[in-house]
Protein backbone atom coordinates (compact mmCIF):
# COMPACT_ATOMS: atom_id res chain seq x y z
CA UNK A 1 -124.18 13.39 41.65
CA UNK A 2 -123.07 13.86 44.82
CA UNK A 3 -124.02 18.14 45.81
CA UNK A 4 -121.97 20.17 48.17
CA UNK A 5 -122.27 22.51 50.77
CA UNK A 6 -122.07 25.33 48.83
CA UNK A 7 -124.11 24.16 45.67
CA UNK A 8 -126.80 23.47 48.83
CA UNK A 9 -126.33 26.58 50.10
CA UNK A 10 -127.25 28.38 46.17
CA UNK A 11 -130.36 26.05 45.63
CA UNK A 12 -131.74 27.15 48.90
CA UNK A 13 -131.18 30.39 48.85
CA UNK A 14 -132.89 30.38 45.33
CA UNK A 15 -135.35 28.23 46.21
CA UNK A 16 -136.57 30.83 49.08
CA UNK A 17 -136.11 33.74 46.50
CA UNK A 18 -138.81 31.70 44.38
CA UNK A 19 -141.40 30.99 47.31
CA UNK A 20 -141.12 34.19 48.52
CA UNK A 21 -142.85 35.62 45.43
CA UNK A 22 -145.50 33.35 46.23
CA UNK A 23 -146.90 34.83 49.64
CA UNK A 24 -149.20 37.32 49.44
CA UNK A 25 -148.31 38.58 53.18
CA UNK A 26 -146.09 41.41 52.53
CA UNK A 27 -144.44 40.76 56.02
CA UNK A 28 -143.52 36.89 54.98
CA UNK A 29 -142.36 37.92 51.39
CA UNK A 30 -140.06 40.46 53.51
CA UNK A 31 -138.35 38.59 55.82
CA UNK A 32 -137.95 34.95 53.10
CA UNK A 33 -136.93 37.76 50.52
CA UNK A 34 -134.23 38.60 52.99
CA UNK A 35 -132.91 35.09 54.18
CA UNK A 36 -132.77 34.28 50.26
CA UNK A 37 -130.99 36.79 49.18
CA UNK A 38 -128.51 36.56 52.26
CA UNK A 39 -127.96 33.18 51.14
CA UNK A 40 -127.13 34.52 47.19
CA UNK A 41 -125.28 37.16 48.66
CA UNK A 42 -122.69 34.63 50.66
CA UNK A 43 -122.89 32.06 47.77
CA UNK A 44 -122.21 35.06 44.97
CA UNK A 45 -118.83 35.90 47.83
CA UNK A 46 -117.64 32.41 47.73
CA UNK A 47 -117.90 31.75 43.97
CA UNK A 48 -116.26 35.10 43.04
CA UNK A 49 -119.61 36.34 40.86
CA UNK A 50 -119.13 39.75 42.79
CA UNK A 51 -121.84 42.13 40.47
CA UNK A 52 -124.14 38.96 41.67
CA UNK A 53 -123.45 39.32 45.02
CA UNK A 54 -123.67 43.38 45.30
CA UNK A 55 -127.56 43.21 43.98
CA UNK A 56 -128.39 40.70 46.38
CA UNK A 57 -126.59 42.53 49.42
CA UNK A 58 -128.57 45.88 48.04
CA UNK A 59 -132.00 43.23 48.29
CA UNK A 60 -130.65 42.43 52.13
CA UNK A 61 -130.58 45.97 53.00
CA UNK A 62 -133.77 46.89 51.49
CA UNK A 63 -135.66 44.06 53.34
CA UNK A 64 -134.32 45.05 56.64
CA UNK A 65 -135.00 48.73 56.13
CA UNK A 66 -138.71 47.47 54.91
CA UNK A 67 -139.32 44.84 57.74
CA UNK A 68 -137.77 47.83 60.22
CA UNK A 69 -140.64 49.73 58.71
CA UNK A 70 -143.11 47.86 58.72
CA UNK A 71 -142.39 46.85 62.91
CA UNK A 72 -141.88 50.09 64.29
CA UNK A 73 -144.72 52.08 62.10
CA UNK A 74 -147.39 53.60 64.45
CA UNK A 75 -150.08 52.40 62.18
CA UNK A 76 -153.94 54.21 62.87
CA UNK A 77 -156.29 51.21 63.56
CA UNK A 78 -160.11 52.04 63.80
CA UNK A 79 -163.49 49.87 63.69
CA UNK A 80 -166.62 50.32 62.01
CA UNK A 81 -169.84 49.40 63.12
CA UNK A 82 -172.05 47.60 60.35
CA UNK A 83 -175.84 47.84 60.13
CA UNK A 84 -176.93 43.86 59.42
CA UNK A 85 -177.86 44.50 55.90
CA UNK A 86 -174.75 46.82 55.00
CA UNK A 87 -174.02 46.68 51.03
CA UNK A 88 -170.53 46.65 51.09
CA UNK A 89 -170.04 43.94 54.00
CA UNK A 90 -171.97 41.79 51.70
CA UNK A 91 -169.83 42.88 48.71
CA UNK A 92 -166.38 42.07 50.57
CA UNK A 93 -167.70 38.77 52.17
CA UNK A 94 -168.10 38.09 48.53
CA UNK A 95 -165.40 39.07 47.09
CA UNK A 96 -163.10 36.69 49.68
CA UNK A 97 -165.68 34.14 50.08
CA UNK A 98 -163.26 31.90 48.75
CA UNK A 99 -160.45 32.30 51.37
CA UNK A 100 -162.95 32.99 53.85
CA UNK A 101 -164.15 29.31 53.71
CA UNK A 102 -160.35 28.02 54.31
CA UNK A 103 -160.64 29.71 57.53
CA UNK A 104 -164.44 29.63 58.63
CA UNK A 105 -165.61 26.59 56.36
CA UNK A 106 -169.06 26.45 57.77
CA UNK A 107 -169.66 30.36 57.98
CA UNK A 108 -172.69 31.84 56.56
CA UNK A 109 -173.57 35.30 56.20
CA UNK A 110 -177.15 35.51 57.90
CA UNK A 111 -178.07 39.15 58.66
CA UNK A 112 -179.47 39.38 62.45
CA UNK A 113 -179.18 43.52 63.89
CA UNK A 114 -178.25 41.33 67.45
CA UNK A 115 -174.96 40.49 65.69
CA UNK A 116 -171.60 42.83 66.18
CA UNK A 117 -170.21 43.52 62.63
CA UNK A 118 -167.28 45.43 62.42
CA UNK A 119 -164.98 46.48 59.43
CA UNK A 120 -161.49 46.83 60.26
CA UNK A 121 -159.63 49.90 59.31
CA UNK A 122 -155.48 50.16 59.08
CA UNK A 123 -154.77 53.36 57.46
CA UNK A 124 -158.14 53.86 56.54
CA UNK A 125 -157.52 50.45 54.11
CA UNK A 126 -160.49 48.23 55.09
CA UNK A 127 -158.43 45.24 55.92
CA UNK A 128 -160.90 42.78 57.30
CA UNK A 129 -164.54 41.71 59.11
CA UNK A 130 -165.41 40.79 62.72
CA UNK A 131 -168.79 39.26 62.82
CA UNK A 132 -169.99 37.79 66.33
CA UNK A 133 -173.24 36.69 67.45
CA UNK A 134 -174.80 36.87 70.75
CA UNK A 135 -175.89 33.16 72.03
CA UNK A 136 -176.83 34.27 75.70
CA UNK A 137 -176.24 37.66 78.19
CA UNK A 138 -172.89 36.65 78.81
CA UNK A 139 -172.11 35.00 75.94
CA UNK A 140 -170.91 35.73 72.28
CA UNK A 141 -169.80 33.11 69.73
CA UNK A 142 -167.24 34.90 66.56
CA UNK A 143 -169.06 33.88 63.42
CA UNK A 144 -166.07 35.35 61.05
CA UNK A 145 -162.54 37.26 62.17
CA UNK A 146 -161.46 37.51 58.53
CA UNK A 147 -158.18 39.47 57.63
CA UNK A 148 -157.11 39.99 53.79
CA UNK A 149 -153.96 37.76 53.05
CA UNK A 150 -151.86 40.80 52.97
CA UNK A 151 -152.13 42.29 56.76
CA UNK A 152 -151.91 38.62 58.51
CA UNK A 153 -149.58 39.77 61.33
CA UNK A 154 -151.38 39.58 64.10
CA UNK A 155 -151.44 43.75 64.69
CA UNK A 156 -155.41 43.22 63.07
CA UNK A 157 -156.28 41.00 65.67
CA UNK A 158 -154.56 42.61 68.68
CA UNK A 159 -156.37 45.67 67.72
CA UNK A 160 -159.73 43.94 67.40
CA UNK A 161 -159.98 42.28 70.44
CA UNK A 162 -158.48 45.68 72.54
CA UNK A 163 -161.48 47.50 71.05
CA UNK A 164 -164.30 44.55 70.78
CA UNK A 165 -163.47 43.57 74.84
CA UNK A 166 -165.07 47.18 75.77
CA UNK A 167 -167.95 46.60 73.59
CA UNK A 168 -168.41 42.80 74.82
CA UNK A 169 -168.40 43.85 78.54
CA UNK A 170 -170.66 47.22 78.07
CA UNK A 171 -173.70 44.27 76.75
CA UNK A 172 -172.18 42.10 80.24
CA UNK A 173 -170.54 39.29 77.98
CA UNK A 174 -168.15 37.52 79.88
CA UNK A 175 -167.10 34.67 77.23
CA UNK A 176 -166.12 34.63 73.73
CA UNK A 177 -166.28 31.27 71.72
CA UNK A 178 -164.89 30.39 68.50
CA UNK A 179 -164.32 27.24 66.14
CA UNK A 180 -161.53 26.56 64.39
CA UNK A 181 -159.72 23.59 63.13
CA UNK A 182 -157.65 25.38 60.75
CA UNK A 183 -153.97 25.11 62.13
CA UNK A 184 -152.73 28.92 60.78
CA UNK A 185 -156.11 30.03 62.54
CA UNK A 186 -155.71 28.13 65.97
CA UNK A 187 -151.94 29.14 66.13
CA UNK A 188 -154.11 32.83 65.65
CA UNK A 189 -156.13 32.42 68.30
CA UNK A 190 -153.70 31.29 70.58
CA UNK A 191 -151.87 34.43 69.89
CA UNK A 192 -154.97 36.09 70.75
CA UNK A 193 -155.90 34.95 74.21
CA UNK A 194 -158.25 32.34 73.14
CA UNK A 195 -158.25 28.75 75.17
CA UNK A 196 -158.86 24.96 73.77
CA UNK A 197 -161.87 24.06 75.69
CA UNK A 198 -162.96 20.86 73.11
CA UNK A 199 -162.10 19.57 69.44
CA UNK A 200 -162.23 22.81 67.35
CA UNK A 201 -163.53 24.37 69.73
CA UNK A 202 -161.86 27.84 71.98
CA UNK A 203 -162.86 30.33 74.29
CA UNK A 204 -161.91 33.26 75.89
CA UNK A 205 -162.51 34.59 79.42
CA UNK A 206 -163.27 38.37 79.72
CA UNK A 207 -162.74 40.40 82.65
CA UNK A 208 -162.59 44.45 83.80
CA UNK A 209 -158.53 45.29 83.99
C-alpha cells in the first residue's frame, strides 16, 4: 500500500511524539515534543479532527514557552572542591557508574589529594563530577567530566571550564588532555575548546585573557 504525504506526515509526527518520551534530556524531549506535535497539529488541520488538533497546538505552545525558559533562565552555577576520599563523590560515581562507562569506559576512581575533584552545582542540584589529574607542572589530563543525562546542554561544561581555567593556570598548567572516542562526547569537547591531537585523543591550550 502505497502511503501519502499526509499519512507520512501523521506517522512522523507520532513517531517523534513516541521518541521524545524516551530522552531523558529535558531540553531534547522539549524541542522533539514540539516538532511532533507541530506535525499532529497540521495533520489534525488537514483531516478535519479539530479537538485533535487544539491539544496538540496547546502542546506547541507549551514547549516553546518551556524551551524559552529553559534558554533565557539565568541559572546559578557553582563548584565544589572534593577532598580525595569524599563519601558522597564515591556514592554518585556509583550510582552512574553505569553511564559513566559509556562515556569514560576505562575510568577508574583512584583517590590521589594531587587530583582536582569538583562537584558541579546548577541551582544547588549537584548535576555532575570533574575529576582531573596532574601528569606534569604544566600539564593536567581529565580523568571524568560526567554530567547526569538530564542537564546535557552544554551550559555544565561552559561553566566548568570558565571556572577550572583559573584554577589550572594558578598551579601554571598550560594543557589539558582528554580521551574520548565516544562520538556525543567528542562532538562535547569540540564544543568546549578541546583539539584532536591523535586517535581518541584531545587537548586544549590554556592561556591568560
Amino acid at each position: 500500500m502505497e502511503l501519502t504525504a499526509l499519512e507520512i506526515l501523521g506517522y512522523i509526527a507520532s513517531i517523534l511524539i513516541a521518541w521524545s518520551m524516551a530522552v531523558s534530556s529535558i531540553i531534547k524531549f522539549r524541542w522533539i515534543n514540539l516538532f511532533g506535535a507541530l506535525g499532529l497539529t497540521i495533520y489534525s488541520i488537514i483531516i478535519s479532527a479539530i479537538p485533535v488538533a487544539i491539544v496538540n497546538a496547546l502542546i506547541v505552545i507549551l514547549d516553546i514557552y518551556y524551551l524559552y525558559k529553559a534558554y533565557t533562565k539565568n541559572e546559578v552555577f557553582q563548584t565544589l572542591e572534593l577532598s580525595e576520599d569524599d563519601h558522597y563523590l564515591k556514592q554518585f560515581i556509583e550510582f552512574y557508574k553505569n553511564d559513566i562507562k559509556e562515556f569514560f569506559p576505562n575510568f577508574e576512581y583512584k583517590p590521589d589529594s594531587k587530583n582536582l575533584q569538583f562537584l558541579i552545582l546548577r541551582d544547588m542540584n549537584v548535576t555532575g563530577v570533574f575529576m582531573a589529574k596532574k601528569i606534569d607542572d604544566k600539564t593536567y589530563n581529565v580523568d571524568l567530566d560526567y554530567v547526569r543525562p538530564e542537564y546535557r546542554d552544554f551550559k555544565n561544561g561552559k561553566y566548568i571550564y570558565s571556572q577550572i581555567k583559573e584554577k589550572f593556570l594558578i598551579q601554571s598548567c598550560t594543557t589539558v588532555k582528554t580521551q574520548s572516542k565516544n562520538k556525543a562526547h567528542i562532538k562535547y569537547l569540540n564544543k568546549i575548546g578541546f583539539k584532536k591531537v591523535g586517535e581518541g585523543e584531545f587537548e586544549m591550550k590554556l592561556k591568560n585573557n
